[in-house]
Protein backbone atom coordinates (compact mmCIF):
# COMPACT_ATOMS: atom_id res chain seq x y z
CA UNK A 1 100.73 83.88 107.75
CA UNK A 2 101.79 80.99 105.44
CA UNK A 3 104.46 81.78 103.51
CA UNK A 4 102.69 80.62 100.16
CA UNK A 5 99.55 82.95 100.75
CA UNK A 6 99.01 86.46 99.42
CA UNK A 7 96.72 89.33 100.34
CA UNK A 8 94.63 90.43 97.29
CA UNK A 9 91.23 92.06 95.80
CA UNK A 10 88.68 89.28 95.61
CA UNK A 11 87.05 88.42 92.12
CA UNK A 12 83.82 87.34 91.45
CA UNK A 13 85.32 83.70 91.37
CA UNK A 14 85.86 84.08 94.47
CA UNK A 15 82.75 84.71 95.89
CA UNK A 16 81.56 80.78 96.47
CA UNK A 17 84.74 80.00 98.57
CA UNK A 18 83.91 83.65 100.39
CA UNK A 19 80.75 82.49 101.05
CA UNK A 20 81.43 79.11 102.10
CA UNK A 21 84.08 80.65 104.55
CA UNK A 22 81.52 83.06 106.01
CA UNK A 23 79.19 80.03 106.69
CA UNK A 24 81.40 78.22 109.05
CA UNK A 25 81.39 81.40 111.00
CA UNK A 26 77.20 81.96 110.67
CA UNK A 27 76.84 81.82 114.79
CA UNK A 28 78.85 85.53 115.07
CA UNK A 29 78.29 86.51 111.21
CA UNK A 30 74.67 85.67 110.54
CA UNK A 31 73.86 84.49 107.18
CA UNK A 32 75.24 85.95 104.16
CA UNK A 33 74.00 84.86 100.83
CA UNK A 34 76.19 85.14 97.55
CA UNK A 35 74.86 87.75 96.12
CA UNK A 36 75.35 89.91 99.26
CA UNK A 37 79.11 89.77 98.02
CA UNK A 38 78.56 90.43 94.23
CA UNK A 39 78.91 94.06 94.41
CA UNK A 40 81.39 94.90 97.65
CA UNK A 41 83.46 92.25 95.36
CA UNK A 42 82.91 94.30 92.03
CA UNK A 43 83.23 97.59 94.30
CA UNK A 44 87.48 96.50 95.43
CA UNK A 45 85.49 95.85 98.99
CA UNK A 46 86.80 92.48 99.75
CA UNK A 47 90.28 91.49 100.14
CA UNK A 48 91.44 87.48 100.48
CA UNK A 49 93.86 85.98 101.78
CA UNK A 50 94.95 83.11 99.06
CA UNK A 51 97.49 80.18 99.22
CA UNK A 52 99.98 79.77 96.03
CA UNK A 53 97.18 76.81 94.73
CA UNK A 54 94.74 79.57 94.38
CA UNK A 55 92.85 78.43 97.53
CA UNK A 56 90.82 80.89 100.00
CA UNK A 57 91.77 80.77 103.32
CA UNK A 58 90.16 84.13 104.80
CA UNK A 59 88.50 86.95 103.63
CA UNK A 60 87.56 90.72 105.51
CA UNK A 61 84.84 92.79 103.76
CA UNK A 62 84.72 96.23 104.07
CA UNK A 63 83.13 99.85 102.95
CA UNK A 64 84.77 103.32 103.30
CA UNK A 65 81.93 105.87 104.05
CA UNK A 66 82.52 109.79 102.93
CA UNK A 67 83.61 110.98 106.26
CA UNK A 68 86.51 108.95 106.09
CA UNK A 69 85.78 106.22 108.23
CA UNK A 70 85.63 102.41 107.11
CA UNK A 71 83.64 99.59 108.59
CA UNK A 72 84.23 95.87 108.48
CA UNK A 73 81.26 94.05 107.27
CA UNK A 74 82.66 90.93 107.46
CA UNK A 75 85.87 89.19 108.49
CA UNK A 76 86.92 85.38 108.92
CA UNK A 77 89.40 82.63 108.28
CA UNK A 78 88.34 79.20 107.46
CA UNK A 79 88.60 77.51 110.38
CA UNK A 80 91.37 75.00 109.09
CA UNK A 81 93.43 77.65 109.08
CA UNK A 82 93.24 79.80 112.18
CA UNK A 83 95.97 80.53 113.90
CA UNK A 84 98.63 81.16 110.79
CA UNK A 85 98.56 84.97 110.83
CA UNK A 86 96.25 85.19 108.01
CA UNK A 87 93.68 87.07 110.15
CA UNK A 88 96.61 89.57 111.31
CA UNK A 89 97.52 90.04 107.54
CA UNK A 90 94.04 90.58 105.99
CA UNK A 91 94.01 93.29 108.94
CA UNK A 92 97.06 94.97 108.43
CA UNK A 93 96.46 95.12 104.84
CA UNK A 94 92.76 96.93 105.69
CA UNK A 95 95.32 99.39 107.82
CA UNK A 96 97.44 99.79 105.24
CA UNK A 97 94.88 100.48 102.64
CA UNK A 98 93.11 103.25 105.14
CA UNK A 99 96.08 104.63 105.86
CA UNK A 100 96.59 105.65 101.74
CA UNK A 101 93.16 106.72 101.63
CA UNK A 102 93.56 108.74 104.58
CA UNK A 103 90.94 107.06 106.70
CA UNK A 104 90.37 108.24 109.80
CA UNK A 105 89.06 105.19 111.48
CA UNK A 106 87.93 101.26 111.17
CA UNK A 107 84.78 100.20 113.06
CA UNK A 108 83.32 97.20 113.42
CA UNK A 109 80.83 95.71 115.61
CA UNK A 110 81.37 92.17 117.32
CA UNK A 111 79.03 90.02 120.06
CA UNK A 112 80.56 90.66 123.26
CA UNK A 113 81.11 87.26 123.75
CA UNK A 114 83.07 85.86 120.83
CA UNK A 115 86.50 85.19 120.70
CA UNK A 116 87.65 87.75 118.41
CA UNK A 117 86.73 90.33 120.91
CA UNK A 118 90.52 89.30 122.22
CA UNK A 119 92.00 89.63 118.39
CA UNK A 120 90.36 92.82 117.80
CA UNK A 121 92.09 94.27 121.05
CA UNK A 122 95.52 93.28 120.21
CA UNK A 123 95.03 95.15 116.88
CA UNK A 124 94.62 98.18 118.56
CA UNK A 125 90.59 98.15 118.92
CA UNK A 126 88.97 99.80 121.75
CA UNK A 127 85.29 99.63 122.75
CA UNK A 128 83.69 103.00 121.73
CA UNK A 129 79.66 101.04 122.76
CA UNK A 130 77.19 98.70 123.18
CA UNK A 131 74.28 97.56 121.54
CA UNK A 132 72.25 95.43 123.34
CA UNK A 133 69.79 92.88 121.30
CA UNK A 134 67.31 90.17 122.81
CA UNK A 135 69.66 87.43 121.71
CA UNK A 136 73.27 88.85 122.43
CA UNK A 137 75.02 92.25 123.01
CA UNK A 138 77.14 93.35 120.53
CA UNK A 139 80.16 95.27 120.85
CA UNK A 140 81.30 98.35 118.50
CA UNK A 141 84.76 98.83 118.26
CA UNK A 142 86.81 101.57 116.69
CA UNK A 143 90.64 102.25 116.10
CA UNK A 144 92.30 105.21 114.11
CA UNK A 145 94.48 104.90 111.87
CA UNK A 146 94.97 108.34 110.19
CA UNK A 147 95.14 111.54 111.73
């Protein structure tokens, strides 16, 4: 990761740059409008990734579910800046902030064919199914992270 970016809780003036991050990844997200962020945001449900100018350079959203298990809505870099760690950090900080709330497990579901299928592996991710749709199959992952 860049040494001049931080991991922290997203604000609601955050939410354009979010948004506009999530739309250069629309092929493997799907659309997500801004008000589909207003409340995870409000909720402590998104954490950035943000240089010392302020600046968004990735974002993960997530929701922790009563049995203990949290799921990654949404998760990307801005494409100028892949390959710095930042995805790796927003991560680790999701495992880190399970961990403390004594989260079993992170899911998250990914087309079989995109190229974070690879990422997601390294992190410890192993294929727990399939969904198949009439467009793509889609891939649902799972790793634990507190026993």
């Amino acid at each position: 990761m860049p040494p001049d970016s931080k991991i922290q809780l997203a604000c609601q003036d955050d939410i354009d740059r979010i948004v506009a991050i999530a739309r250069q990844h629309c092929d493997i997200l799907g659309f997500f409008p801004k008000g589909g962020f207003v409340n995870p945001v409000a909720a402590g449900e998104v954490i950035v990734s943000k240089t010392k100018h302020g600046k968004i350079n990735g974002f993960l959203h997530y929701h922790t579910s009563k049995d203990r298990t949290t799921v990654v809505y949404a998760f990307a870099v801005d494409k100028n800046s892949q390959g710095q760690g930042i995805g790796t950090a927003l991560m680790n900080c999701l495992f880190n902030l399970a961990k403390r709330q004594h989260v079993y497990a992170v899911r998250l579901k990914v087309p079989e064919d995109a190229p974070a299928v690879e990422f997601y592996k390294a992190k410890g991710f192993e294929v727990i199914g399939l969904q198949r749709y009439k467009t793509r199959n889609v891939l649902v992952l799972h790793r634990k992270v507190w026993q």
